[in-house]
C-alpha atoms as a PDB file:
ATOM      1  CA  UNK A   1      33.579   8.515   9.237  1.00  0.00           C
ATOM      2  CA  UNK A   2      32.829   5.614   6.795  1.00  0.00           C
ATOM      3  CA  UNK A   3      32.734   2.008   7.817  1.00  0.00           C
ATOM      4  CA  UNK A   4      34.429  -0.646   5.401  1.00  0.00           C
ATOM      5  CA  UNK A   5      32.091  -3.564   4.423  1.00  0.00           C
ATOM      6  CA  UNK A   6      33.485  -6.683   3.751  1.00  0.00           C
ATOM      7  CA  UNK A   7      32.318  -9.883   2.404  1.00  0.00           C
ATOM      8  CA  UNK A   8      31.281 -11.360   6.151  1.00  0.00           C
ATOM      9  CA  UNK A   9      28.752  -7.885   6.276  1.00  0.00           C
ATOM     10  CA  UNK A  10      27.325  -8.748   2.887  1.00  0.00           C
ATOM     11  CA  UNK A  11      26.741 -12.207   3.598  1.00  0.00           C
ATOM     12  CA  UNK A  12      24.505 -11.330   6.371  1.00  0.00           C
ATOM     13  CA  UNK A  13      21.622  -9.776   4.073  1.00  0.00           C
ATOM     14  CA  UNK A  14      18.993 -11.651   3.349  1.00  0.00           C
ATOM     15  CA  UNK A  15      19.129 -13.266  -0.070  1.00  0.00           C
ATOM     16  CA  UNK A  16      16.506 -12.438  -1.676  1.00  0.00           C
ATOM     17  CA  UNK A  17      17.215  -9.153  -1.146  1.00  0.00           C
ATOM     18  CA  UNK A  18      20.453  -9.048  -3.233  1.00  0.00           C
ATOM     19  CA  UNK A  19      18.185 -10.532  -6.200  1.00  0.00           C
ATOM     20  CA  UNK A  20      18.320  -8.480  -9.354  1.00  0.00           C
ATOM     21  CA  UNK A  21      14.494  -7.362 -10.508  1.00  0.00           C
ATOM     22  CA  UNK A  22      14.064  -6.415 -14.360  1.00  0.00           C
ATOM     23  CA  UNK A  23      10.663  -5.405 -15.558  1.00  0.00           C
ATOM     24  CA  UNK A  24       8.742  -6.865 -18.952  1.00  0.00           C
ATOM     25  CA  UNK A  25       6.950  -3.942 -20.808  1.00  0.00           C
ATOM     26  CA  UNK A  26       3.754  -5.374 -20.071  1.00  0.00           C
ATOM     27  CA  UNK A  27       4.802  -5.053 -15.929  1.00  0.00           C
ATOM     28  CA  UNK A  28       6.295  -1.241 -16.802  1.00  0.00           C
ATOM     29  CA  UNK A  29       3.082  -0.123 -18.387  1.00  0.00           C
ATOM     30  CA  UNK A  30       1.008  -1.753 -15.015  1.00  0.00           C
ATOM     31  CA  UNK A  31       3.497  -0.109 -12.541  1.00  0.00           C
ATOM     32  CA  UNK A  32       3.084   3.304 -14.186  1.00  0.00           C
ATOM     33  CA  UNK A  33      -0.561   2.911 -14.267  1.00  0.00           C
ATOM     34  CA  UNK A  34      -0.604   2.314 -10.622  1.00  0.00           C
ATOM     35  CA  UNK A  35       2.382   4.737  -9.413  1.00  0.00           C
ATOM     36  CA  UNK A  36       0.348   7.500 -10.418  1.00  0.00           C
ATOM     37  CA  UNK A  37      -2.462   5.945  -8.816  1.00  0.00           C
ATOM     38  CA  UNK A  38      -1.493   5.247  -5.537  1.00  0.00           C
ATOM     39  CA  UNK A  39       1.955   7.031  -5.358  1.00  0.00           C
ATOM     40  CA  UNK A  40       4.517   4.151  -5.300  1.00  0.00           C
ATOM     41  CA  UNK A  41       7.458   3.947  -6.790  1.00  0.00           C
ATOM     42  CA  UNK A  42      10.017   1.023  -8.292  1.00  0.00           C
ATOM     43  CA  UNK A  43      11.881   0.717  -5.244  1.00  0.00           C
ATOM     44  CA  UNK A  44       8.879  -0.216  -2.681  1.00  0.00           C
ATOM     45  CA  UNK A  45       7.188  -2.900  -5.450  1.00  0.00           C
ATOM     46  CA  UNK A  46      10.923  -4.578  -5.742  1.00  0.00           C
ATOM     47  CA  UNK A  47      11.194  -4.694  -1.926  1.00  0.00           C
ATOM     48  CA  UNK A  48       8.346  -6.237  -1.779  1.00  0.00           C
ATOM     49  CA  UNK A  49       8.371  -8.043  -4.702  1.00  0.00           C
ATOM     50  CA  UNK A  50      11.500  -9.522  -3.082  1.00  0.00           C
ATOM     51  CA  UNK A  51      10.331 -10.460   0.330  1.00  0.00           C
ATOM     52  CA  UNK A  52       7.959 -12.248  -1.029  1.00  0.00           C
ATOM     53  CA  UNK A  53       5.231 -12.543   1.851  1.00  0.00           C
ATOM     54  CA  UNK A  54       2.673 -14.661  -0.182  1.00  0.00           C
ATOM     55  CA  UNK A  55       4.470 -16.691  -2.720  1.00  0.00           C
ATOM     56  CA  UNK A  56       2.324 -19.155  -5.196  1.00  0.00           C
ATOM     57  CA  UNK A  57       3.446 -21.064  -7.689  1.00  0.00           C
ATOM     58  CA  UNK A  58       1.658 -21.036 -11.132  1.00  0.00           C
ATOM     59  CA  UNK A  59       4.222 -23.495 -13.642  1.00  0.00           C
ATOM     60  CA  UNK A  60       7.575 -24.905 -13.746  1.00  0.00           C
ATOM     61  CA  UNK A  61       9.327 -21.375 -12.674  1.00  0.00           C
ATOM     62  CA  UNK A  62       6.115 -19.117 -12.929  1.00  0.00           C
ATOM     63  CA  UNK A  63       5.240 -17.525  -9.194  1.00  0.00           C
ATOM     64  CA  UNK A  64       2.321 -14.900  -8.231  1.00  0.00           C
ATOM     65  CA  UNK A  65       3.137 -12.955  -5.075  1.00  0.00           C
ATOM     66  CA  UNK A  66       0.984 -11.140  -3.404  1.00  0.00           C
ATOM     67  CA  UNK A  67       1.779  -7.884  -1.442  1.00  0.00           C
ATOM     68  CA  UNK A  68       0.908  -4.999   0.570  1.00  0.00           C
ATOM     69  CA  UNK A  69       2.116  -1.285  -0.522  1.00  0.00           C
ATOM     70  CA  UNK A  70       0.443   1.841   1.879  1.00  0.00           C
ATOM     71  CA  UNK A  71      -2.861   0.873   1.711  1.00  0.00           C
ATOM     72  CA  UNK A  72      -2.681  -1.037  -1.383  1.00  0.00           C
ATOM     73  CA  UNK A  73      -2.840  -4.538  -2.006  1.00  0.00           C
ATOM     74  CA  UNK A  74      -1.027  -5.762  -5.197  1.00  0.00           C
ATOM     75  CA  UNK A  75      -0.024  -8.793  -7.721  1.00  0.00           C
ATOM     76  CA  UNK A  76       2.678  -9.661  -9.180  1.00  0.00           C
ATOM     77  CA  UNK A  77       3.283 -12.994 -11.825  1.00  0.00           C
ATOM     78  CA  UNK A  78       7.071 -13.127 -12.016  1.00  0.00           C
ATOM     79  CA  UNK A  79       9.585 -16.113 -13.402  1.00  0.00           C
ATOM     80  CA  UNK A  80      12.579 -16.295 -11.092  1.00  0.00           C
ATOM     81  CA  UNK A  81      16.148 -17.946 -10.493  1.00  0.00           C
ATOM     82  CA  UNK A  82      18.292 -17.887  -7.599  1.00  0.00           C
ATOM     83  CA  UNK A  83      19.630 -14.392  -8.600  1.00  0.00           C
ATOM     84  CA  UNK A  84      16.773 -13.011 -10.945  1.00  0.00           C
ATOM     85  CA  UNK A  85      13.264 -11.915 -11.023  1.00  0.00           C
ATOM     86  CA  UNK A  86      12.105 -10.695 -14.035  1.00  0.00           C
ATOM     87  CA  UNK A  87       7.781  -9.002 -13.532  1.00  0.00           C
ATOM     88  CA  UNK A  88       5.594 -10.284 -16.381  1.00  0.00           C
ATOM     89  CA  UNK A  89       2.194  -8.462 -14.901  1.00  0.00           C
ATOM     90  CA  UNK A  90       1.246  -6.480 -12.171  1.00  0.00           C
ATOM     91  CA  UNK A  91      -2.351  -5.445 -10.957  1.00  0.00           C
ATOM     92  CA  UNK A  92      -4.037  -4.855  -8.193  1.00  0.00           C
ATOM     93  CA  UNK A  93      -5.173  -7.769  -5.563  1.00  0.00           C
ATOM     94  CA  UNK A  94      -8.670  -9.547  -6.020  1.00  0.00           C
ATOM     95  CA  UNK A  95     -10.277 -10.503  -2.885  1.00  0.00           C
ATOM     96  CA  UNK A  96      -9.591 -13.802  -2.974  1.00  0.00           C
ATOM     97  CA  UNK A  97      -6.004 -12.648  -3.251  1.00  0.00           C
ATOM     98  CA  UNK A  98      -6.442 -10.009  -0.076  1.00  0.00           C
ATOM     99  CA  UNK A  99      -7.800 -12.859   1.661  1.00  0.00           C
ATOM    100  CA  UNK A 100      -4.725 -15.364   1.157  1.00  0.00           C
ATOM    101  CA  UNK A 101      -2.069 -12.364   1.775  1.00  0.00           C
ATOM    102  CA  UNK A 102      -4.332 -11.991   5.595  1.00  0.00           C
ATOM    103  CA  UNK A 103      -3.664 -16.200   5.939  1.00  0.00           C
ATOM    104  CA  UNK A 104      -0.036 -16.170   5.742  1.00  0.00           C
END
């Protein structure tokens, strides 16, 4: 048996969930670095990229956020719009980065 979703169930998603995440070459090269790495894949950075846990702003719509994937602590500079985040870079966390992902 399938259950219908309609608008009301949609609307009670988080946001930034629904975003849409496209990837610079730059950020694609970085992820496929690191998926074969540390055995992620695109689905667990967007999540995460989406939540958003430690979010920094850099300029006018520039934003570094800082995450936690396994064991593995990442970065991410991304521009963004209400609907949109597009990856410039991705590597992974400095300390001083670890440490301000454990203060939020």
């Amino acid at each position: 048996m399938t259950k219908k979703i309609n608008d009301s169930d949609l609307n009670s998603f988080d946001a930034p969930v629904r975003m849409m995440v496209s990837w610079s070459r730059h950020a694609k090269l970085r992820f496929a670095e690191r998926a074969l790495v540390l055995g992620i894949n695109y689905g667990d950075i967007e999540y995460a990229i989406k939540r958003q846990e430690v979010k920094l702003k850099e300029d006018k719509n520039k934003f570094k956020t800082i995450f936690k994937i396994q064991d593995s602590m990442l970065t991410a500079v991304k521009t963004e719009t209400e609907e949109y985040i597009h990856v410039l870079t991705l590597w992974e966390s400095s300390d001083e980065e670890v440490e301000l992902w454990k203060k939020r």
